[in-house]
N, C-alpha and C. Protein backbone atom coordinates (compact mmCIF):
# COMPACT_ATOMS: atom_id res chain seq x y z
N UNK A 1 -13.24 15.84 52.78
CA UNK A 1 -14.49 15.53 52.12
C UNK A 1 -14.71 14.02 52.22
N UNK A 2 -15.94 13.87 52.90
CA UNK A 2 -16.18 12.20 52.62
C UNK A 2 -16.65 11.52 51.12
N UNK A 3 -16.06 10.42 51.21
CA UNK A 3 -16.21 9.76 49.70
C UNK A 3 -17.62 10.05 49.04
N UNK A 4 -18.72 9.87 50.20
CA UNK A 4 -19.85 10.15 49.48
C UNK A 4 -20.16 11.12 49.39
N UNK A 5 -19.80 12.28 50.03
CA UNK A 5 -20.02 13.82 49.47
C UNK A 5 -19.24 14.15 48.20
N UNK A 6 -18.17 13.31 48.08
CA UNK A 6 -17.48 13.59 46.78
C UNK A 6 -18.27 12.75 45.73
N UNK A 7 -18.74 11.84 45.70
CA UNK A 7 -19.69 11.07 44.48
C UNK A 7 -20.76 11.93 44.16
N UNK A 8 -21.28 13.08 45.16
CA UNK A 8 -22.39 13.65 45.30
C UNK A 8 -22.14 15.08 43.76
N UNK A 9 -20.39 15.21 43.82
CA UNK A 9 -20.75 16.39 42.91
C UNK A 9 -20.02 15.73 41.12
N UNK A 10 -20.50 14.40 41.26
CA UNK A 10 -20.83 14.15 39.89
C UNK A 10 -22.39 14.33 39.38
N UNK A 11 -22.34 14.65 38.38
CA UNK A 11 -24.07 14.89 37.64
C UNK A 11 -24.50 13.58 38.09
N UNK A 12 -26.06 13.43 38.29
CA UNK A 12 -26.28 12.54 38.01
C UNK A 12 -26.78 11.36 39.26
N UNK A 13 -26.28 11.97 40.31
CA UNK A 13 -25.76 11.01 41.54
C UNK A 13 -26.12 11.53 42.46
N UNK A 14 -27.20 11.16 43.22
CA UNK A 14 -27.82 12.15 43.96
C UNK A 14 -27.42 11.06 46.07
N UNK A 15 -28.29 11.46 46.72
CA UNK A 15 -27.39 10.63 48.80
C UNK A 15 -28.01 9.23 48.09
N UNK A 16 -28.99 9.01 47.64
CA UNK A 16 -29.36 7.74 47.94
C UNK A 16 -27.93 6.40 47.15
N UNK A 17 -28.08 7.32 45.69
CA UNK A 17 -26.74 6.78 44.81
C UNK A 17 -25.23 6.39 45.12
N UNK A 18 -25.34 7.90 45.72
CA UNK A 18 -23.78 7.71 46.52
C UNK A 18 -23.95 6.69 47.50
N UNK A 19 -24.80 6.49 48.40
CA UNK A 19 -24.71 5.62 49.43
C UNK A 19 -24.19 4.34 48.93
N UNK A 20 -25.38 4.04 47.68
CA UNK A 20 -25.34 2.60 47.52
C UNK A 20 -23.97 2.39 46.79
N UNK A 21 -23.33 3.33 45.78
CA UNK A 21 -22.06 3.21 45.18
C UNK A 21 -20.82 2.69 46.15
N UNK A 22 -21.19 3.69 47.91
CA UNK A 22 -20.18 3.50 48.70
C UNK A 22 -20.08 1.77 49.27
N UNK A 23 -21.91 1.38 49.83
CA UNK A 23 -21.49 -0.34 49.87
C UNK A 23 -20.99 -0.85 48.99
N UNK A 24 -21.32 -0.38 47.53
CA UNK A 24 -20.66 -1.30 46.37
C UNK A 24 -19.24 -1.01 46.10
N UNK A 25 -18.77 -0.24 46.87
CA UNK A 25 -17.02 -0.46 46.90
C UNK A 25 -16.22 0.84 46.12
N UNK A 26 -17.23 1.56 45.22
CA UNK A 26 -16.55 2.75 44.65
C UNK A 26 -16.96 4.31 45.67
N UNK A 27 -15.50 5.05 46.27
CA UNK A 27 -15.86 5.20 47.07
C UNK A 27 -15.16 6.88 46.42
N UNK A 28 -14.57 7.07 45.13
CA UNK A 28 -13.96 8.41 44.94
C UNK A 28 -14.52 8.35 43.02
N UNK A 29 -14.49 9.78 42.43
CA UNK A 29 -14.66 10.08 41.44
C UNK A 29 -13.37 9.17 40.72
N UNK A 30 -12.43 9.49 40.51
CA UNK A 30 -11.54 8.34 40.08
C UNK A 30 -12.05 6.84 39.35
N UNK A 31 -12.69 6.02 40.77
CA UNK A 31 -12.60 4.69 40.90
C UNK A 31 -14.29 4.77 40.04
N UNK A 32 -15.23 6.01 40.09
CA UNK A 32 -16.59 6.16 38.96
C UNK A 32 -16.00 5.83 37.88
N UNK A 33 -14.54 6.80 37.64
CA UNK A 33 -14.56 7.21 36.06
C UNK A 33 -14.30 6.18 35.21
N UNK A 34 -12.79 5.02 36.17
CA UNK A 34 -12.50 3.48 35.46
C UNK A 34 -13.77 3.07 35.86
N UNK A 35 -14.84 2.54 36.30
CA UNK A 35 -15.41 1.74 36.13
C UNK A 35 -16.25 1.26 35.34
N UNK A 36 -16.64 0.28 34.75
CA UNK A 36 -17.28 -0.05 33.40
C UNK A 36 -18.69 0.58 33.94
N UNK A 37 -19.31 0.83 32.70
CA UNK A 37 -20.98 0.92 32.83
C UNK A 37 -21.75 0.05 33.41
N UNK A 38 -21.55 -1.36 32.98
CA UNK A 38 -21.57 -2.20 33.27
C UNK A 38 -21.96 -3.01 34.89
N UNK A 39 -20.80 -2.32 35.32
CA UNK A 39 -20.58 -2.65 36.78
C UNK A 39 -21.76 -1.90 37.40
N UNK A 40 -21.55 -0.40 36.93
CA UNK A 40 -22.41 0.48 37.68
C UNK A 40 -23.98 0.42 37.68
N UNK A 41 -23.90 -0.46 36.35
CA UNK A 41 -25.46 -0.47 36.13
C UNK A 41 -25.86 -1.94 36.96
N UNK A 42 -25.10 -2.42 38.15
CA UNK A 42 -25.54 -3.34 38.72
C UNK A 42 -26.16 -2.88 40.29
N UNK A 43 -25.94 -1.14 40.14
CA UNK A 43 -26.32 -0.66 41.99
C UNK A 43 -27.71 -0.54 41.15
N UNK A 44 -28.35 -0.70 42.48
CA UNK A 44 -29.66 -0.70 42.35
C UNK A 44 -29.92 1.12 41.96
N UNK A 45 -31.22 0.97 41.31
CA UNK A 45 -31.17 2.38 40.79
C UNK A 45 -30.88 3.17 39.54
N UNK A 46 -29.68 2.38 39.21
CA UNK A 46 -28.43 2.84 38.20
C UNK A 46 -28.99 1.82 36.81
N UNK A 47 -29.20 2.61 35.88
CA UNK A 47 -29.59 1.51 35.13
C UNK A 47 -28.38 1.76 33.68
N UNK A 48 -28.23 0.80 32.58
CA UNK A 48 -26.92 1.34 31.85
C UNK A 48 -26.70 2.73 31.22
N UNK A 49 -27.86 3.22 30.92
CA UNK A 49 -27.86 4.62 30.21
C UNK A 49 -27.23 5.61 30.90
N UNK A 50 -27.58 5.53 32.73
CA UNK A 50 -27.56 6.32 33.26
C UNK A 50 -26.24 6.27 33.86
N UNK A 51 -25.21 5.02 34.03
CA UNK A 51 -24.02 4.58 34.48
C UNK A 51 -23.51 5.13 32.89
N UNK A 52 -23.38 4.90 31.82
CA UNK A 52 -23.12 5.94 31.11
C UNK A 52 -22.72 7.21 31.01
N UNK A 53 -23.61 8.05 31.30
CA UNK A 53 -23.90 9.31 31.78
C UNK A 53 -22.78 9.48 33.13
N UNK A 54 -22.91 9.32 34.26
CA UNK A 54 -22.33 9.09 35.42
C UNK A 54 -20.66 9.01 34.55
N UNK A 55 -20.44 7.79 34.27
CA UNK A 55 -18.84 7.91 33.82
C UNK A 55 -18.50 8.76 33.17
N UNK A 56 -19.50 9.36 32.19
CA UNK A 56 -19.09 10.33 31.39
C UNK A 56 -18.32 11.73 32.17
N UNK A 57 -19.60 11.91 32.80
CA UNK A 57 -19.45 12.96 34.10
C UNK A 57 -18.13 13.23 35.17
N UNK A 58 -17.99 11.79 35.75
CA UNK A 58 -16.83 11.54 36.90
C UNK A 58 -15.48 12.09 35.76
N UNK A 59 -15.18 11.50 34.55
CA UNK A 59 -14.04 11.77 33.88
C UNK A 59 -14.30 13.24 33.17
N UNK A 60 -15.10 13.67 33.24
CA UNK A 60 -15.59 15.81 32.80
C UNK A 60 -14.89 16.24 33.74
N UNK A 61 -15.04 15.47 35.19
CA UNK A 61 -14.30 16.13 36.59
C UNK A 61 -12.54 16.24 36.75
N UNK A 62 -12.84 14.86 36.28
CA UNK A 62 -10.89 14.44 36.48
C UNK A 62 -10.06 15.52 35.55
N UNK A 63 -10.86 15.16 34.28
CA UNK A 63 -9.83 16.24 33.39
C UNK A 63 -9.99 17.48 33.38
N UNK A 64 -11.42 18.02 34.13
CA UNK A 64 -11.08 19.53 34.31
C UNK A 64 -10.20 19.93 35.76
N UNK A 65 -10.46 19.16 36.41
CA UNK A 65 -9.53 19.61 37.34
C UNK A 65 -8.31 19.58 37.21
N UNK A 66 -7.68 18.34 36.59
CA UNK A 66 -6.46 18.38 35.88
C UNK A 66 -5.64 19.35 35.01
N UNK A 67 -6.28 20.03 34.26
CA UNK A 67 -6.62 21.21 33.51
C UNK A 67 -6.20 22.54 34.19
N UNK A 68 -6.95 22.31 35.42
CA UNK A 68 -7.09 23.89 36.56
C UNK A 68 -5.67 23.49 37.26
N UNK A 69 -5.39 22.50 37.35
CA UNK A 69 -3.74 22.22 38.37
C UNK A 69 -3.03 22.64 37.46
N UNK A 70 -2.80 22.50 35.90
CA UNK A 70 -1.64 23.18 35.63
C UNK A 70 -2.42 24.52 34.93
N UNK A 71 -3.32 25.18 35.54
CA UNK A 71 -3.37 26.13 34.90
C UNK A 71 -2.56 27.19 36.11
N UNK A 72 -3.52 26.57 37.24
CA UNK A 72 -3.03 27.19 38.78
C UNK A 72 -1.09 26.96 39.38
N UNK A 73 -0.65 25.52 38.43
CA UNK A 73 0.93 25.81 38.69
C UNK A 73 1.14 27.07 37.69
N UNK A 74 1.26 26.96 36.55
CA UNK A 74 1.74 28.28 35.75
C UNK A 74 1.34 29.92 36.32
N UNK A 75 0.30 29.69 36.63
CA UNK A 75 0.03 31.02 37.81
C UNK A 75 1.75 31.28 38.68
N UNK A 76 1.46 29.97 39.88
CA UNK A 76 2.30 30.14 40.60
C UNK A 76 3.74 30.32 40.42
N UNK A 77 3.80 29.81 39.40
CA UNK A 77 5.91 29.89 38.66
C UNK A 77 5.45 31.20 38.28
N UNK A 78 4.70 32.02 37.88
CA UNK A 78 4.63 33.44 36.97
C UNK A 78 5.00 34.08 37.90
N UNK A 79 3.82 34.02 39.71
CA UNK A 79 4.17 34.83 40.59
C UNK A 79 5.85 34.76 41.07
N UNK A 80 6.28 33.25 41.05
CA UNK A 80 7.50 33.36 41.62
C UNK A 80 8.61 33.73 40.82
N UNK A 81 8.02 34.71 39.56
CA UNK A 81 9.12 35.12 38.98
C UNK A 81 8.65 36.86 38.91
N UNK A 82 7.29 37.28 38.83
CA UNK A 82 7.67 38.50 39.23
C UNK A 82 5.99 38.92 40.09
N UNK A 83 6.20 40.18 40.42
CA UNK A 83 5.56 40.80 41.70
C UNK A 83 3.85 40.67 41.06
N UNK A 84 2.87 39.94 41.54
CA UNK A 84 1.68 40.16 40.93
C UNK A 84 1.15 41.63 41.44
N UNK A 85 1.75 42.42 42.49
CA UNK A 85 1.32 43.68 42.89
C UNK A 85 1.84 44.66 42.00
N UNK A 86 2.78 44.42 41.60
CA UNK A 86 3.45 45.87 41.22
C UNK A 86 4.51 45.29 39.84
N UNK A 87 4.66 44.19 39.84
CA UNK A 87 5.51 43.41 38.17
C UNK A 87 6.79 43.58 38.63
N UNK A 88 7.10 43.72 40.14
CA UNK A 88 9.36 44.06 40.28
C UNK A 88 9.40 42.08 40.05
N UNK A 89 10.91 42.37 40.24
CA UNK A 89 11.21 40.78 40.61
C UNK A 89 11.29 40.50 41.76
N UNK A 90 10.72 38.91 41.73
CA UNK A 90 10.79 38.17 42.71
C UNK A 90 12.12 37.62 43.16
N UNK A 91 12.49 37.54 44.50
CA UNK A 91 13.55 36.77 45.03
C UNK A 91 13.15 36.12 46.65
N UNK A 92 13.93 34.68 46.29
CA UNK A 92 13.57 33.87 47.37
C UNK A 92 14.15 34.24 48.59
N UNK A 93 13.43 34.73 49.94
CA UNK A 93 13.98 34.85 51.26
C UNK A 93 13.50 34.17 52.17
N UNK A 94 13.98 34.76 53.77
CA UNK A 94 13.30 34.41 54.84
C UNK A 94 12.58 35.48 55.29
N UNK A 95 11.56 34.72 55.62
CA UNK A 95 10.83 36.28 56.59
C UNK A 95 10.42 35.92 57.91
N UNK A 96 10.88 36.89 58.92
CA UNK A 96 10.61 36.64 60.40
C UNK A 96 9.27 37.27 60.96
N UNK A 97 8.72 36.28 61.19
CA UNK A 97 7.02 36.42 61.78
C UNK A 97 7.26 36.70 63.22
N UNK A 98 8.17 36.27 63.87
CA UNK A 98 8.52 36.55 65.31
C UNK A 98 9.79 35.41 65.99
N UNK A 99 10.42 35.74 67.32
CA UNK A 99 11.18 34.91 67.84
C UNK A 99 11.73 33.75 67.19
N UNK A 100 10.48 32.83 67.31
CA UNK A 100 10.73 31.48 66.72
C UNK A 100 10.19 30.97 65.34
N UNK A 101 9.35 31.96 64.42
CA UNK A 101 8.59 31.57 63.39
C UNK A 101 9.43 32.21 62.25
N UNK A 102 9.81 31.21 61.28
CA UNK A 102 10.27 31.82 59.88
C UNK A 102 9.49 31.71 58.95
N UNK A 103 9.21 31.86 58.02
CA UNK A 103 8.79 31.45 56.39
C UNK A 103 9.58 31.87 55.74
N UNK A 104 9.90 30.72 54.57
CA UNK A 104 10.41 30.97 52.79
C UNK A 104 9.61 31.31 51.99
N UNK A 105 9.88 32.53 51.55
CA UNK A 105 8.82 33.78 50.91
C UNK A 105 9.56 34.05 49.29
N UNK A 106 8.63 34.34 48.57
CA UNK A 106 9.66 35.03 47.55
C UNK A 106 8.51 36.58 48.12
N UNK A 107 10.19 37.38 48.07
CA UNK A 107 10.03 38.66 48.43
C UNK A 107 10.01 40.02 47.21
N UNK A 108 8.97 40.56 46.60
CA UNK A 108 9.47 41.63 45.62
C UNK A 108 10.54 42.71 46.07
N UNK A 109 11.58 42.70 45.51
CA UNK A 109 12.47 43.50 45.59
C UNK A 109 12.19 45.37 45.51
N UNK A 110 11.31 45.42 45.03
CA UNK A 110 10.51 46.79 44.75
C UNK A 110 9.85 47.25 45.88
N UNK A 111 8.23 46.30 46.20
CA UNK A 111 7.24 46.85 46.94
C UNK A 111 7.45 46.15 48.25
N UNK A 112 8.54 44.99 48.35
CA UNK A 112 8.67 44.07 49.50
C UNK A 112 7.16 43.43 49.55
N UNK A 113 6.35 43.07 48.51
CA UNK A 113 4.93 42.19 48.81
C UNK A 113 5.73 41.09 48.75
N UNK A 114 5.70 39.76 50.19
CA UNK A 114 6.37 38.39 49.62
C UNK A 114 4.55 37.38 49.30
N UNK A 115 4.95 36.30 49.03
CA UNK A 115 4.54 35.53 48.95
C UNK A 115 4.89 33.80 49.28
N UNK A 116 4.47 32.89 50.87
CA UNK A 116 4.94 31.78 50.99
C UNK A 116 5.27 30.95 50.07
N UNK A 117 6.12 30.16 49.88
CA UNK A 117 6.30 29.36 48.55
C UNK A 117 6.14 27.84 49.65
């Protein structure tokens, strides 16, 4: 994803915004969320209410996504402890795709569904 397609899915921030955010040096949601209002309300366009708004937004992003990473690790430790197909237990193997290709799978001991780890 380019920086300015990523500025694009904060509220608020529409190509012309992102553009000008990207000459002005902030080039990821992150570097929106530290930045003062202040600053932001110096791109043309951006006035303080709305650099406001904008930071508010960029950090709605950070911490929900943050949020979804450990919601999506606890998923993944659940699967690697038992079968999301069928509930057997999981155990870590190899599995042979052919000749030269392996993967480390956890394998259900029950239905044999693995899953790459």
């Amino acid at each position: 994803m380019s920086s300015q397609s990523e500025l694009l899915r904060v509220k608020g921030i529409g190509p012309i915004a992102a553009e000008r955010l990207n000459k002005a040096g902030i080039k990821t949601i992150e570097q929106l969320a530290n930045a003062r209002p202040e600053e932001l309300a110096f791109v043309k366009g951006i006035g303080i209410i709305s650099a406001k708004k904008i930071k508010e937004s960029a950090q709605y992003i950070i911490n929900f996504e943050k949020g979804l990473t450990i919601v999506l690790d606890k998923i993944r430790e659940n699967f690697a402890k038992s079968c999301p197909k069928c509930g057997g237990e999981m155990e870590r193997k190899f599995i042979i795709l052919g000749p030269e290709r392996r993967i480390s799978a956890n394998q259900c001991k029950l239905c044999k569904f693995y899953m790459p780890v």
